[in-house]
Protein backbone atom coordinates (compact mmCIF):
# COMPACT_ATOMS: atom_id res chain seq x y z
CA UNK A 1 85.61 104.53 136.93
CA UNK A 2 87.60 101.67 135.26
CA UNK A 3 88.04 97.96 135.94
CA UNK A 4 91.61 96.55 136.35
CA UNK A 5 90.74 92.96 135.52
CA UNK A 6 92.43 89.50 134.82
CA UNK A 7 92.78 89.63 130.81
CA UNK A 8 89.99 87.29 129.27
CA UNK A 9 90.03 85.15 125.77
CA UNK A 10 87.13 87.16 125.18
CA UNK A 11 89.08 90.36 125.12
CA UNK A 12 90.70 89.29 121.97
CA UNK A 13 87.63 90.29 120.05
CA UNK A 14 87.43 93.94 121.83
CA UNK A 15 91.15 95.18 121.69
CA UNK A 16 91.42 96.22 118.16
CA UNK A 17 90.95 99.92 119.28
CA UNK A 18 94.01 99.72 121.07
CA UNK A 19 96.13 97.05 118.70
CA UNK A 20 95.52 99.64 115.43
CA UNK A 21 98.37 101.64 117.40
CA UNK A 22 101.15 102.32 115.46
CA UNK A 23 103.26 101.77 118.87
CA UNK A 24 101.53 98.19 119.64
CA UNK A 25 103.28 94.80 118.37
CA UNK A 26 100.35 92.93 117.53
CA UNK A 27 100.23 88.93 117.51
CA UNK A 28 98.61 85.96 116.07
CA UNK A 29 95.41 84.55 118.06
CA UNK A 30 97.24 81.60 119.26
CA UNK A 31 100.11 83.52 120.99
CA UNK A 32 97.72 85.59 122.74
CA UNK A 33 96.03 82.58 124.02
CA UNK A 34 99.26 80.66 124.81
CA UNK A 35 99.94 83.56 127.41
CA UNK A 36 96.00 82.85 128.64
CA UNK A 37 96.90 79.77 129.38
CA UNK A 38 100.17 79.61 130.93
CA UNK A 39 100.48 82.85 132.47
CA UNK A 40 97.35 84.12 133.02
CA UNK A 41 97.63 85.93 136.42
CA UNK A 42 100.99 87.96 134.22
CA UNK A 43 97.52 89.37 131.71
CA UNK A 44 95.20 91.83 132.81
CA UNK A 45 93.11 94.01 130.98
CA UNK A 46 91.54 97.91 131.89
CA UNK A 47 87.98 98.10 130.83
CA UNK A 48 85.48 101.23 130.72
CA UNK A 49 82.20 101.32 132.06
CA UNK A 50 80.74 100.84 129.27
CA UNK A 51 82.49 97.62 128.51
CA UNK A 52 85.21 99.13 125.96
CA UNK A 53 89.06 97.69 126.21
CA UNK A 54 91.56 100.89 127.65
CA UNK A 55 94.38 98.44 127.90
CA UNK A 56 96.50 95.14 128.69
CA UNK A 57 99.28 93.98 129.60
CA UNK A 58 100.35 90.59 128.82
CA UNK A 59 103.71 88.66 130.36
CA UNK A 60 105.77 85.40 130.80
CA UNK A 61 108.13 84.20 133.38
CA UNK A 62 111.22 82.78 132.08
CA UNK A 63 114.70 82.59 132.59
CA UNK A 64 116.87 80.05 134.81
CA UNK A 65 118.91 80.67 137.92
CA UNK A 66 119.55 84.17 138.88
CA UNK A 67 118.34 85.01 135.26
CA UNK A 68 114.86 83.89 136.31
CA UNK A 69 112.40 87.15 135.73
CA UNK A 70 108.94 88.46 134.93
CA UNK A 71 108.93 89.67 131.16
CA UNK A 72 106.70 92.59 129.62
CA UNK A 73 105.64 91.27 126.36
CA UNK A 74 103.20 93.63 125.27
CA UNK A 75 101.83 96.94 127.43
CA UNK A 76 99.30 99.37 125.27
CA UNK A 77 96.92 101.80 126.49
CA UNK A 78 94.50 102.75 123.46
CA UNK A 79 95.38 106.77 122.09
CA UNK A 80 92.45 108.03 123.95
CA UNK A 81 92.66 106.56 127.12
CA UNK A 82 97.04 107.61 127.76
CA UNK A 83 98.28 109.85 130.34
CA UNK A 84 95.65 108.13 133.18
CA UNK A 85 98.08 106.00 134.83
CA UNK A 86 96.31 103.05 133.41
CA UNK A 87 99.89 101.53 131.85
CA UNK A 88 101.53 102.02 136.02
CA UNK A 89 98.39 100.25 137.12
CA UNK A 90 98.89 97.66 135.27
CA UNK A 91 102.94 97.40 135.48
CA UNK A 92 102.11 96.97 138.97
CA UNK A 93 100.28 93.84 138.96
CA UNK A 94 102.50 92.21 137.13
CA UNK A 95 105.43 93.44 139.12
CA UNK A 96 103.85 92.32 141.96
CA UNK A 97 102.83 88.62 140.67
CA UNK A 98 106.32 88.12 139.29
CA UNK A 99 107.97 89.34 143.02
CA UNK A 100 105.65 87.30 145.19
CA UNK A 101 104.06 84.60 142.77
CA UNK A 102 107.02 83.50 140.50
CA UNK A 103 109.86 85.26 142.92
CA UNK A 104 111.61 86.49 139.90
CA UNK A 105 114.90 88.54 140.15
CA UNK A 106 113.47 91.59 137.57
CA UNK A 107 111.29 92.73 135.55
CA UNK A 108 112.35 93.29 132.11
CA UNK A 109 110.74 94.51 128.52
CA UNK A 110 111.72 95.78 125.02
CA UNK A 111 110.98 99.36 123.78
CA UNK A 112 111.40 100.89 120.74
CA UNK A 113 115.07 103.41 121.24
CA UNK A 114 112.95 105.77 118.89
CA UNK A 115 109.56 105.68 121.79
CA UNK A 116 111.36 108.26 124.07
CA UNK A 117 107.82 109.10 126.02
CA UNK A 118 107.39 104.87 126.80
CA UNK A 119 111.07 105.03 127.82
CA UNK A 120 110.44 108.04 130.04
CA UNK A 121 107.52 106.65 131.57
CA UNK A 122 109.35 103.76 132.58
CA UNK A 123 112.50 105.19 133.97
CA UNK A 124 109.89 107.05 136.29
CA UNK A 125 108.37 103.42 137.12
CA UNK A 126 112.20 102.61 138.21
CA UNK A 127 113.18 100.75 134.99
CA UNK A 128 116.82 101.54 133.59
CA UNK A 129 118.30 100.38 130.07
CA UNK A 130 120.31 97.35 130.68
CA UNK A 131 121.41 96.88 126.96
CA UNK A 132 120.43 98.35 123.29
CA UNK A 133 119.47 95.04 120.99
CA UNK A 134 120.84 95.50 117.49
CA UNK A 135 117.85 95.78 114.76
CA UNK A 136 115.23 93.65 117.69
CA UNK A 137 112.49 95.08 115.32
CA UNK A 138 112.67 93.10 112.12
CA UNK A 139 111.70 93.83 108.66
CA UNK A 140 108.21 94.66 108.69
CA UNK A 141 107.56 92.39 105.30
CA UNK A 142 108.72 92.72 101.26
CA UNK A 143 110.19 95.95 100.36
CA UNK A 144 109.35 97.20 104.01
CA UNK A 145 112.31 97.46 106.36
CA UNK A 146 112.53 98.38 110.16
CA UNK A 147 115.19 96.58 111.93
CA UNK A 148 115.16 99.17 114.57
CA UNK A 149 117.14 98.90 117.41
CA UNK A 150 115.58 98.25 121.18
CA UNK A 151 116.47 99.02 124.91
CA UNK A 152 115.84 95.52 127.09
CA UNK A 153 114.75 97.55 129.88
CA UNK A 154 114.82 95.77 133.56
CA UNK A 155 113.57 97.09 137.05
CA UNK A 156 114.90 94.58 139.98
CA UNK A 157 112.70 93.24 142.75
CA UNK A 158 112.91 92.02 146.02
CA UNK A 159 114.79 88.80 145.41
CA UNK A 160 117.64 90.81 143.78
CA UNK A 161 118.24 93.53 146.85
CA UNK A 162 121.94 94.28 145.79
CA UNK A 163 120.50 95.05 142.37
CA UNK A 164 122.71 93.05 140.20
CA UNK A 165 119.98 92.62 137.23
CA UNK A 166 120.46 96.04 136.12
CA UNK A 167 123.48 98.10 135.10
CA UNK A 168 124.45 101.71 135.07
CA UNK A 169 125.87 101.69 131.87
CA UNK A 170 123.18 99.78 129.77
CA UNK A 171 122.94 102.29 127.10
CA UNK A 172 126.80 101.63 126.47
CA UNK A 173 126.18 97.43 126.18
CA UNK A 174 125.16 96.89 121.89
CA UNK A 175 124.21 93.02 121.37
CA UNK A 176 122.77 91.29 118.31
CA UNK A 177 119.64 90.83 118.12
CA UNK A 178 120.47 87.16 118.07
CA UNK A 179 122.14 87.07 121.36
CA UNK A 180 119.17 88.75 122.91
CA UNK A 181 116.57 85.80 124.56
């Protein structure tokens, strides 16, 4: 049985089994720690018995007004450990702090248009594409390039019961990756 547990600075040095992920956007120590210490009821962490990282989820609130939201910055679930629930377990916690904690309007994130099985698993968590992000994925360094496109994904909460966060059509909206927060 695993642990669903507030996300530690400790962690840092036990999660590269799940950052090596070709699907996980990885950041420098300090960010990691800048969510620690601002946000750290928005971080949890899933650990095995045996003391080995399954996965974390760190977030943010931001916004202003009736912009004001919970953001997924980064959800992974190491290779081995997918297909548990372990990613809804942890979506749920930080639903829940940014509905009752921060009283934020939605949830929102960024996938990857080209990570169809995240995108499925969050339209079954009640998520819906609110707008495609023009080339949100930048170059990936000299010679590399990537500038793939993203959905801003956004599931609304309690505070927003007529559901104006999210959008039917969101597929249909293109922005620039500039106009996107």
């Amino acid at each position: 049985m695993s642990t669903l547990r507030a996300f530690r600075a400790t962690d840092l040095f036990k999660f590269n089994n799940i950052n090596l992920d070709i699907w996980t956007e990885t950041y420098g120590i300090g960010f990691y720690l800048n969510y620690l210490s601002r946000w750290p009821d928005l971080c949890s962490a899933q650990e095995a018995p045996n003391g080995r990282l399954m996965g974390y989820v760190i977030g943010k609130a931001e916004g202003q007004g009736a912009e004001w939201h919970g953001h997924v910055t980064a959800l992974t679930v190491a290779p081995e450990y997918r297909r548990l629930s372990l990613a809804r377990r942890m979506m749920h916690i930080l639903e829940l702090v940014s509905d009752e904690a921060y009283r934020g309007f939605f949830v929102d994130l960024y996938v990857r248009c080209s990570n169809r099985v995240a995108i499925g698993m969050y339209e079954g968590m009640g998520y819906s594409v609110y707008r495609r992000v023009r080339e949100y994925y930048g170059s990936i360094g000299p010679g590399g390039k990537d500038d793939e496109d993203a959905f801003d994904m956004r599931k609304p909460l309690s505070r927003d019961p007529n559901k104006r966060s999210v959008r039917s059509n969101g597929r249909d909206i293109l922005i620039s990756r500039d106009e996107a927060p």
